[in-house]
C-alpha atoms as a PDB file:
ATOM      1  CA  UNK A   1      18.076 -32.556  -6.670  1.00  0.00           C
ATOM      2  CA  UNK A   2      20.982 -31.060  -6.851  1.00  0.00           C
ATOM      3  CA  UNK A   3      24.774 -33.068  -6.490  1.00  0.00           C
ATOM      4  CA  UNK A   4      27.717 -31.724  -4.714  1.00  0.00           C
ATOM      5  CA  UNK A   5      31.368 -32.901  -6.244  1.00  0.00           C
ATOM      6  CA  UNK A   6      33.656 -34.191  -3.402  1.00  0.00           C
ATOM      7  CA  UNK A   7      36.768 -36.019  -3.465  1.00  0.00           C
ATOM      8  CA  UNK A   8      36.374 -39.426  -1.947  1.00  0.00           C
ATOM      9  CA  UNK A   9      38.738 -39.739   1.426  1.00  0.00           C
ATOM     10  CA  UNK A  10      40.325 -42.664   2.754  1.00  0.00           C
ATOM     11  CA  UNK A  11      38.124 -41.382   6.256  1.00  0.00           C
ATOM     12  CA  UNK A  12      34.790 -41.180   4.601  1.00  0.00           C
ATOM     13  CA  UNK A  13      35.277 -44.682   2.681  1.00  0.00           C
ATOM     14  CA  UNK A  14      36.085 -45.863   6.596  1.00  0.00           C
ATOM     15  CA  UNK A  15      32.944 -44.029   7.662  1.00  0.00           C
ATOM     16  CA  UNK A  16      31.102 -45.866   5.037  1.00  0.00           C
ATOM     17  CA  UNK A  17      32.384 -49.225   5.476  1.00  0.00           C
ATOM     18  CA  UNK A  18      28.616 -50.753   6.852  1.00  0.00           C
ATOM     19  CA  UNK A  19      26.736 -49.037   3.736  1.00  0.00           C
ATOM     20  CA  UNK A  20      29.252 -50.431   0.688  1.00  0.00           C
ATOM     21  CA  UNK A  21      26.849 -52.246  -2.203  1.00  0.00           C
ATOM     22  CA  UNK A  22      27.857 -55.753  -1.937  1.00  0.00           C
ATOM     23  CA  UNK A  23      27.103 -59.064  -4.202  1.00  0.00           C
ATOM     24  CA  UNK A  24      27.600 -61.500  -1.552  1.00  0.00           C
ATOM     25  CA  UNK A  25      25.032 -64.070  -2.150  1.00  0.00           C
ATOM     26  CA  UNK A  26      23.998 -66.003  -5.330  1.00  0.00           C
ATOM     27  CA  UNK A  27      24.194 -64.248  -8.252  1.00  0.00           C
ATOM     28  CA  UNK A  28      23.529 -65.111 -11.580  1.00  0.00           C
ATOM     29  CA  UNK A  29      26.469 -64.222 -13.943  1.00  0.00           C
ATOM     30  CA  UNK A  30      24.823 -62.619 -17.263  1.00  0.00           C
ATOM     31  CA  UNK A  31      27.464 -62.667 -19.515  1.00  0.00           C
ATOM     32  CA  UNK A  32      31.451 -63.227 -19.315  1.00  0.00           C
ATOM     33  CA  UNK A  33      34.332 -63.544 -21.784  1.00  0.00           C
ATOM     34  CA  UNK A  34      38.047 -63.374 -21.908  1.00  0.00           C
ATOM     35  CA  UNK A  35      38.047 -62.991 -25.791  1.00  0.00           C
ATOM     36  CA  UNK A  36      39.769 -65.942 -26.622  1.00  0.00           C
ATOM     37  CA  UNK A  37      36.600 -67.085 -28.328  1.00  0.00           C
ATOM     38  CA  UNK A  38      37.038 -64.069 -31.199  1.00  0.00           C
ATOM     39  CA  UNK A  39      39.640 -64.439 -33.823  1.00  0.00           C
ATOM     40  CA  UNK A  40      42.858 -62.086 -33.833  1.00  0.00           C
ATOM     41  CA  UNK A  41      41.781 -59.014 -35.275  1.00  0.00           C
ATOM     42  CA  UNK A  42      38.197 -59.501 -35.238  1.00  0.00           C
ATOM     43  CA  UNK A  43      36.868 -56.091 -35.508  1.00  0.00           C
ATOM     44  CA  UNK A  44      33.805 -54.723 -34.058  1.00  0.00           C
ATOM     45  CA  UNK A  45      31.556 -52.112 -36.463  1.00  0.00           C
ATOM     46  CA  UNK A  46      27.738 -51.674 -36.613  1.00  0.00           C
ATOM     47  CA  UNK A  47      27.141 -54.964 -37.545  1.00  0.00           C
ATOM     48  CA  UNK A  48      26.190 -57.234 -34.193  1.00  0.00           C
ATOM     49  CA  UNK A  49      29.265 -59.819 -33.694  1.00  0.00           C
ATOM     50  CA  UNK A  50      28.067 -61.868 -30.737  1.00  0.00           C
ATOM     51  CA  UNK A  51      26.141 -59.054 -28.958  1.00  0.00           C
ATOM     52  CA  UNK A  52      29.148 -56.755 -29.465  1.00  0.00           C
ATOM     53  CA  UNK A  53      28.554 -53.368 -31.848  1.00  0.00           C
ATOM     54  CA  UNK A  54      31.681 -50.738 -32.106  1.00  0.00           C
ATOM     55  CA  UNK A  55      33.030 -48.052 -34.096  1.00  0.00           C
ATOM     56  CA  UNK A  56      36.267 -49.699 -35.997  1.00  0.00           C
ATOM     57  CA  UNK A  57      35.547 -48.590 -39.043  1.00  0.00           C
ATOM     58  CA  UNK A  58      34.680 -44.946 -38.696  1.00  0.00           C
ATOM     59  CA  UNK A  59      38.052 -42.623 -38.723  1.00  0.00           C
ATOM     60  CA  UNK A  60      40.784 -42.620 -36.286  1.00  0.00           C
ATOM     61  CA  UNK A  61      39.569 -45.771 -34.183  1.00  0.00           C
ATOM     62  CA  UNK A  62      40.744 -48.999 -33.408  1.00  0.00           C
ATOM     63  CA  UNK A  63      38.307 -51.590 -31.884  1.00  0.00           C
ATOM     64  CA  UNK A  64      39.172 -54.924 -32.437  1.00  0.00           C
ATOM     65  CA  UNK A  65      40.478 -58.263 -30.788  1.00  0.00           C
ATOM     66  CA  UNK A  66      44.478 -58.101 -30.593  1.00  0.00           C
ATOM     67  CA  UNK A  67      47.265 -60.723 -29.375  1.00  0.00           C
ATOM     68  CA  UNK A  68      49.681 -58.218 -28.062  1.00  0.00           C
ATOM     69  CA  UNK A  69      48.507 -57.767 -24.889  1.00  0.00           C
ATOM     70  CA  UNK A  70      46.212 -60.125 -22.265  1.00  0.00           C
ATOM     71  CA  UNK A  71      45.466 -59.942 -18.475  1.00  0.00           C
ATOM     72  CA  UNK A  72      44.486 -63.389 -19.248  1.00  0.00           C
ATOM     73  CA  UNK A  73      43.818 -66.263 -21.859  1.00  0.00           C
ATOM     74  CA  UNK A  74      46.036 -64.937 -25.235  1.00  0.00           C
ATOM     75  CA  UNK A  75      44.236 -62.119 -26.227  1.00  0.00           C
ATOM     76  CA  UNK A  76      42.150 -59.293 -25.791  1.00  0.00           C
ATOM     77  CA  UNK A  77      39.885 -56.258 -27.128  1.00  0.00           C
ATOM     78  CA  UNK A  78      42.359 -53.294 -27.589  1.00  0.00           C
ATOM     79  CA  UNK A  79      40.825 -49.526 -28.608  1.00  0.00           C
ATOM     80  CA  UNK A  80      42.971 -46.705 -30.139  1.00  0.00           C
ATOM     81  CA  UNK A  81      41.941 -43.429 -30.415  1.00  0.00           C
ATOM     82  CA  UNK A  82      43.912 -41.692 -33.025  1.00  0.00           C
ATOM     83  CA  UNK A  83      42.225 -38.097 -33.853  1.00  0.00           C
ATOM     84  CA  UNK A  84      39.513 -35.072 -33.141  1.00  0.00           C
ATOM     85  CA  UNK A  85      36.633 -36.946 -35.214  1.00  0.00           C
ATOM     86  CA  UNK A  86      35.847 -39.924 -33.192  1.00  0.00           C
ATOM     87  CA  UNK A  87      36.491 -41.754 -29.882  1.00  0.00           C
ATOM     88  CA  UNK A  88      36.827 -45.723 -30.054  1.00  0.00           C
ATOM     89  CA  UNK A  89      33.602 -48.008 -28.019  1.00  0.00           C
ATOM     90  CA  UNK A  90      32.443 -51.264 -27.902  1.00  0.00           C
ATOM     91  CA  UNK A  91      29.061 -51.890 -26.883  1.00  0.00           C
ATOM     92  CA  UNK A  92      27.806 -55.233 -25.689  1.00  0.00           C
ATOM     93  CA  UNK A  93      23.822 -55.590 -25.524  1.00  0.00           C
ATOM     94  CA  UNK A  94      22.737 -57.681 -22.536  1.00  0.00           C
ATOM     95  CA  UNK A  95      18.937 -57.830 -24.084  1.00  0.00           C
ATOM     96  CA  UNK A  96      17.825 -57.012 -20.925  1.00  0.00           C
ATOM     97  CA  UNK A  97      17.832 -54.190 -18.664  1.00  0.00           C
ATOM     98  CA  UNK A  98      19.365 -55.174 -15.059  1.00  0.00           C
ATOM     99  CA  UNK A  99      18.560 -52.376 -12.102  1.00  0.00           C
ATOM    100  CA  UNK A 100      20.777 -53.948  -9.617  1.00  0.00           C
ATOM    101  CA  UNK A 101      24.246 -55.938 -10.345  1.00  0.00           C
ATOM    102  CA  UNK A 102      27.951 -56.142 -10.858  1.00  0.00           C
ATOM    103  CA  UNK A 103      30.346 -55.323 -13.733  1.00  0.00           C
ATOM    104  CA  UNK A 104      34.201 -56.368 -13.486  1.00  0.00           C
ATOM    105  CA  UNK A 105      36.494 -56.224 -16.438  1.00  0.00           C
ATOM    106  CA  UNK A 106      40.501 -56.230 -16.184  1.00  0.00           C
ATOM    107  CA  UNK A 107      42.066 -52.755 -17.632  1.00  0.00           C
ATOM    108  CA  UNK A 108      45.311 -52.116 -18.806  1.00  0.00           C
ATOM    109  CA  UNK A 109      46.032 -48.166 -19.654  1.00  0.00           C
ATOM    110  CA  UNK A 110      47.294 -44.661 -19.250  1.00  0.00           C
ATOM    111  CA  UNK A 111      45.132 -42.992 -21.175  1.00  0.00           C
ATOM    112  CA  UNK A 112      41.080 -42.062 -20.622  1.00  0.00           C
ATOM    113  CA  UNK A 113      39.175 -45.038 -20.301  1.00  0.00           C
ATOM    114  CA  UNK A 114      35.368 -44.613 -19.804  1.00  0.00           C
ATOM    115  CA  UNK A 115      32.956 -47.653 -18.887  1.00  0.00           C
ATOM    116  CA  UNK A 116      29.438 -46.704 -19.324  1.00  0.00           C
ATOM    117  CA  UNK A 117      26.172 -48.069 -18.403  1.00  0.00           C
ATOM    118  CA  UNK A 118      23.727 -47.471 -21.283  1.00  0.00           C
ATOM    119  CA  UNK A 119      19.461 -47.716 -21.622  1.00  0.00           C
ATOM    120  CA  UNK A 120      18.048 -50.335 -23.948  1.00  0.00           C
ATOM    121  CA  UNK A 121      17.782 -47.005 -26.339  1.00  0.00           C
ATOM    122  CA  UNK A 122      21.354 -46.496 -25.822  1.00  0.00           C
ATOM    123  CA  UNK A 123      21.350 -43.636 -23.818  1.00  0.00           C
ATOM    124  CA  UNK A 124      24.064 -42.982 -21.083  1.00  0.00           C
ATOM    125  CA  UNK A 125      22.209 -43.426 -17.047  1.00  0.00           C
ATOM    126  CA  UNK A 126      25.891 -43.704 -15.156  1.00  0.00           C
ATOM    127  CA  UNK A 127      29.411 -43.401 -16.064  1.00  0.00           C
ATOM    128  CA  UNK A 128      33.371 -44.132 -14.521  1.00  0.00           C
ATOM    129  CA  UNK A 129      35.663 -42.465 -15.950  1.00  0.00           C
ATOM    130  CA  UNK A 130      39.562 -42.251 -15.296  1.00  0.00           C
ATOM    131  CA  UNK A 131      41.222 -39.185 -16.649  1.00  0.00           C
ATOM    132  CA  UNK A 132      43.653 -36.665 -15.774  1.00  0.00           C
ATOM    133  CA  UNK A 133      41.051 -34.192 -13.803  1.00  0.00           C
ATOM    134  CA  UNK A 134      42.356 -30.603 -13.167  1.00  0.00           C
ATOM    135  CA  UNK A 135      40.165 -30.214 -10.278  1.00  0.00           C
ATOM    136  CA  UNK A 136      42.177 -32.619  -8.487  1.00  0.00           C
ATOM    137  CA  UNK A 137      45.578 -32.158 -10.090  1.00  0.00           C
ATOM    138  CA  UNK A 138      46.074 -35.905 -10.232  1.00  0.00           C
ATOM    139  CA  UNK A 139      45.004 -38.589 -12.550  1.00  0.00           C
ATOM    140  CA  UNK A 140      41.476 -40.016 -10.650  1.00  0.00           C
ATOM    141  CA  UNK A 141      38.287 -41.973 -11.048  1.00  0.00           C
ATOM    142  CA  UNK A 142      35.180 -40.466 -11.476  1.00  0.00           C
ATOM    143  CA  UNK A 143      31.396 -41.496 -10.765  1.00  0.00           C
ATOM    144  CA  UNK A 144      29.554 -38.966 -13.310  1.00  0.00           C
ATOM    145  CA  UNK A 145      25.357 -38.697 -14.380  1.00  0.00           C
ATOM    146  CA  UNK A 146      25.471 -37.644 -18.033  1.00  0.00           C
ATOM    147  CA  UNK A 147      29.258 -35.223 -18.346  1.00  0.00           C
ATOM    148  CA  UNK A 148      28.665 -34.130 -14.794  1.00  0.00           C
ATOM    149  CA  UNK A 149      30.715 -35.784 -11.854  1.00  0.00           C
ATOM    150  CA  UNK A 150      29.627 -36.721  -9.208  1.00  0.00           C
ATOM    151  CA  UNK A 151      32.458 -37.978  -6.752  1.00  0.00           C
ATOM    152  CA  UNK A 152      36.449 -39.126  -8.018  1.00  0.00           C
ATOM    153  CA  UNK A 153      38.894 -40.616  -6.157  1.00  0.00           C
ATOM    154  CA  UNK A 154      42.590 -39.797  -7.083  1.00  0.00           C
ATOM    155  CA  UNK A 155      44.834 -42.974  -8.336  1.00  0.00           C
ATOM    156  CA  UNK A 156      46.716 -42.719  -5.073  1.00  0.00           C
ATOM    157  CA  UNK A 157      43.870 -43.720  -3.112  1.00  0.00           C
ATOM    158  CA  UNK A 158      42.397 -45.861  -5.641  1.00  0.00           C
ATOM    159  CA  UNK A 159      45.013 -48.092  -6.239  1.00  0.00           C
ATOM    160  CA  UNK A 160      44.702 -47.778  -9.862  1.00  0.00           C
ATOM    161  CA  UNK A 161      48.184 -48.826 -11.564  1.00  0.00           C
ATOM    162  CA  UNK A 162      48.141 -46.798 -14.910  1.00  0.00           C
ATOM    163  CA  UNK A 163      51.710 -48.953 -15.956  1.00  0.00           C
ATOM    164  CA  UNK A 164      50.099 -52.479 -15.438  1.00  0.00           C
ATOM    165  CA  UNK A 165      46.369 -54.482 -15.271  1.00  0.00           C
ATOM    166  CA  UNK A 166      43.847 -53.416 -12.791  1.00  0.00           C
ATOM    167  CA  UNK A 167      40.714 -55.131 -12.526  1.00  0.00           C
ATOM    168  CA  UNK A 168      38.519 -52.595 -11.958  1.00  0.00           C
ATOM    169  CA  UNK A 169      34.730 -53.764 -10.770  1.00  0.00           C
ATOM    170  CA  UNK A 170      31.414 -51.732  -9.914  1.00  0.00           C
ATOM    171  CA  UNK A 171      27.735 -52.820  -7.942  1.00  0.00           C
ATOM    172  CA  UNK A 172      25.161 -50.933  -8.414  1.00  0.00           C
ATOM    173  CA  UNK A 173      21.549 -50.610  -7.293  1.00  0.00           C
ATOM    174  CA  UNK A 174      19.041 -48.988  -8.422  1.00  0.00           C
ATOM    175  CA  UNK A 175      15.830 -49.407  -5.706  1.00  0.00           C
ATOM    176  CA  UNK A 176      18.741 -48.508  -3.199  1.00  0.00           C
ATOM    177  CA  UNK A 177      20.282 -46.088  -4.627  1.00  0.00           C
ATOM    178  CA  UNK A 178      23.878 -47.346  -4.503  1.00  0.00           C
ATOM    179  CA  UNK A 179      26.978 -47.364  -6.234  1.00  0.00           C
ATOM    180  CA  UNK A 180      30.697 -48.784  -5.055  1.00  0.00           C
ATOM    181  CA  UNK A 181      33.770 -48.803  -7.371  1.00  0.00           C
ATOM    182  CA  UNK A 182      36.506 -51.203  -6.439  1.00  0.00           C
ATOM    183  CA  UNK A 183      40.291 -51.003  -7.483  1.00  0.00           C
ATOM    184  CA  UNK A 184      42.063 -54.662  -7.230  1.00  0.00           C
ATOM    185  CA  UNK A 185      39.322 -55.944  -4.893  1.00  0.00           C
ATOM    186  CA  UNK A 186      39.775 -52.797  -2.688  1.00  0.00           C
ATOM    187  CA  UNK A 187      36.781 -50.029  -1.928  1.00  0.00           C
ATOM    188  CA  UNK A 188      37.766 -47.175  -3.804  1.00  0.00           C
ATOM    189  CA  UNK A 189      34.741 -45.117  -3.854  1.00  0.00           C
ATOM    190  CA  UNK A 190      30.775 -45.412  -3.013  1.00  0.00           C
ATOM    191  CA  UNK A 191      27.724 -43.445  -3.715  1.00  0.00           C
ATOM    192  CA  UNK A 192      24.972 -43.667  -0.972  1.00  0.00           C
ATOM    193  CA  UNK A 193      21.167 -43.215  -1.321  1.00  0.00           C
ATOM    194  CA  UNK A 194      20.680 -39.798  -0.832  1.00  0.00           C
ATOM    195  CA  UNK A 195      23.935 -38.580  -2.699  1.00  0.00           C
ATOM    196  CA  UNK A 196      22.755 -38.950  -6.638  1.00  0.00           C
ATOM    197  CA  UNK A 197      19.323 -40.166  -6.403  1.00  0.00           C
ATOM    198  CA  UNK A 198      18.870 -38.789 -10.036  1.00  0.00           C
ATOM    199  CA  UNK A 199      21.129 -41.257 -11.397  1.00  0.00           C
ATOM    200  CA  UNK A 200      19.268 -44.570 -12.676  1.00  0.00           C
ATOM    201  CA  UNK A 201      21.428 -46.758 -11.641  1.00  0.00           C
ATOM    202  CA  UNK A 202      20.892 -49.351 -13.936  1.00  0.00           C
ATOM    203  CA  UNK A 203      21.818 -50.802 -17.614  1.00  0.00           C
ATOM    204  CA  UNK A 204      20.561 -52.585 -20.634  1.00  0.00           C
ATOM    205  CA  UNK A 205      24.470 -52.059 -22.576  1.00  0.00           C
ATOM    206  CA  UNK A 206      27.241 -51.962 -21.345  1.00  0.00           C
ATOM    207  CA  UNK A 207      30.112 -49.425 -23.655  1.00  0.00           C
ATOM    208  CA  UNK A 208      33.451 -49.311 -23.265  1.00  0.00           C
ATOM    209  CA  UNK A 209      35.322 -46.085 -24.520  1.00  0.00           C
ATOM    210  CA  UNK A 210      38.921 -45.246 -24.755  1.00  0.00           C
ATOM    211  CA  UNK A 211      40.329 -41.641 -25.263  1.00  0.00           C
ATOM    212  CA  UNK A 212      38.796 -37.822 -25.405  1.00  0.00           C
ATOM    213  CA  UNK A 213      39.225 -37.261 -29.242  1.00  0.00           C
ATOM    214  CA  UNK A 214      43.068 -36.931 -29.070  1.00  0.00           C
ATOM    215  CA  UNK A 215      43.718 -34.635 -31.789  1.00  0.00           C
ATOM    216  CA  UNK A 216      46.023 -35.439 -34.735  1.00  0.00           C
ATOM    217  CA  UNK A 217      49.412 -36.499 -33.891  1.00  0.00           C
ATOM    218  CA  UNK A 218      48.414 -38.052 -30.854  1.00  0.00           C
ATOM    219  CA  UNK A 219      47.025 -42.043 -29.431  1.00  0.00           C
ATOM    220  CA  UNK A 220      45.643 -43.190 -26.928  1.00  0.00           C
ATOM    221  CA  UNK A 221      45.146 -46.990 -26.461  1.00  0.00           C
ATOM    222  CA  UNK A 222      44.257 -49.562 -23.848  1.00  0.00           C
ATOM    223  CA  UNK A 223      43.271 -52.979 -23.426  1.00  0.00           C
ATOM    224  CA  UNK A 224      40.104 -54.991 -22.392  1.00  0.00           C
ATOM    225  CA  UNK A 225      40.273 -58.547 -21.067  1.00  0.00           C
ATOM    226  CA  UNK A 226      37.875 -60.875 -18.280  1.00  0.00           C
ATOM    227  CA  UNK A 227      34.789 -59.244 -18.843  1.00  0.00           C
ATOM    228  CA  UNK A 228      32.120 -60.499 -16.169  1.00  0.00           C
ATOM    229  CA  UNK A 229      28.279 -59.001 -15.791  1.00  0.00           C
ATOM    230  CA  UNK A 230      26.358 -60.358 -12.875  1.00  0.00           C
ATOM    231  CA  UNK A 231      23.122 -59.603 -11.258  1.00  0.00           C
ATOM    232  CA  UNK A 232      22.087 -61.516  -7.280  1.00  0.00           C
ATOM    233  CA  UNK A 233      19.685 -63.872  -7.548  1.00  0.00           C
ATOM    234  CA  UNK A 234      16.727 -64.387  -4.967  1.00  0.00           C
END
């Protein structure tokens, strides 16, 4: 099937109001933190720390727990992506694979930050990414399957504050075929059955990325904090 690319309209998200993926309802909540249960400058490599894998210790990354910024709590999981050789993630296994659910986690940065939803093998199904995107002109948020997007919305419809936290949420569906992103608590994008049916919309990991390989001489960095997954309940 084959997937137009579309910016997402303040219209068509009006349009679509009736069809947004929702969570209202019980839900069971999967796994949550706000870090303050890691030490300052716990680090995350390829050895398992609580269900969390990363890449601190291969060149140019930072990955690790830091004090110097929170959205709440004291602390948080800060990246920094420092050359052309790597890009910084944290993975969290769930140890199960959820095909419908909710991911929320509070954001704080300028730079690329890309959330990813991940098979139990590890390999990518879905994407959001926010990036400067020339197509555009404007700094946006993109839905993509594998490096290919699939809708964006720019920051001035999103919301998205690149100066200050955002908490920045997702549902997504798999035997519907459904995707929203939210901004704050506000709609900022959805993906209806019919749209990207090739996408599985589902995930087993969830990894958390920060930069596009800066290049020497340059860093990127953000910060992670209130991490919540979530899946309804019957």
């Amino acid at each position: 099937m084959s997937i137009s690319l579309h910016p997402v309209t303040l219209s068509l998200l009006l349009a679509a109001a009736m069809a947004v993926p929702s969570m209202e309802g019980k839900a069971e909540t999967v796994y949550s933190t706000d870090f303050e249960s890691f030490a300052v400058g716990q680090t995350f490599t390829d050895k398992d720390v609580a269900g969390w894998t990363g890449n601190h210790d291969a060149p140019g990354t930072i990955v690790q727990i830091s004090g110097a910024a929170h959205h709440s709590g004291k602390q948080a999981l800060h990246q920094v992506d420092m050359d052309d050789k790597n890009m910084p993630v944290a993975t969290y296994n769930l140890g199960k694979t959820l095909s419908s659910g909710e991911v929320s986690v509070a954001v704080l940065s300028s730079s690329t930050v890309r959330i990813e939803g991940l098979d139990n093998a590890g390999q990518k199904n879905f994407s959001i990414v926010h990036e400067y995107y020339a197509t555009a002109g404007a700094s946006v948020w993109q839905v993509r399957e594998g490096d290919k997007v699939v809708k964006f919305v720019p920051d001035t419809e999103s919301g998205f504050d690149p100066k200050g936290w955002n908490v920045v949420s997702f549902v997504f569906d798999e035997g519907k075929k459904s995707f929203s992103l939210k901004i704050n608590g506000r709609t900022a994008m959805t993906v209806a059955a019919g749209e990207a049916d090739s996408i599985h919309w589902s995930l087993a990991q969830l990894a958390i990325k920060t930069g596009w390989w800066s290049g020497a001489g340059e860093q990127l960095d953000a910060y992670y904090d209130d991490l919540s997954i979530s899946t309804p309940t019957p």
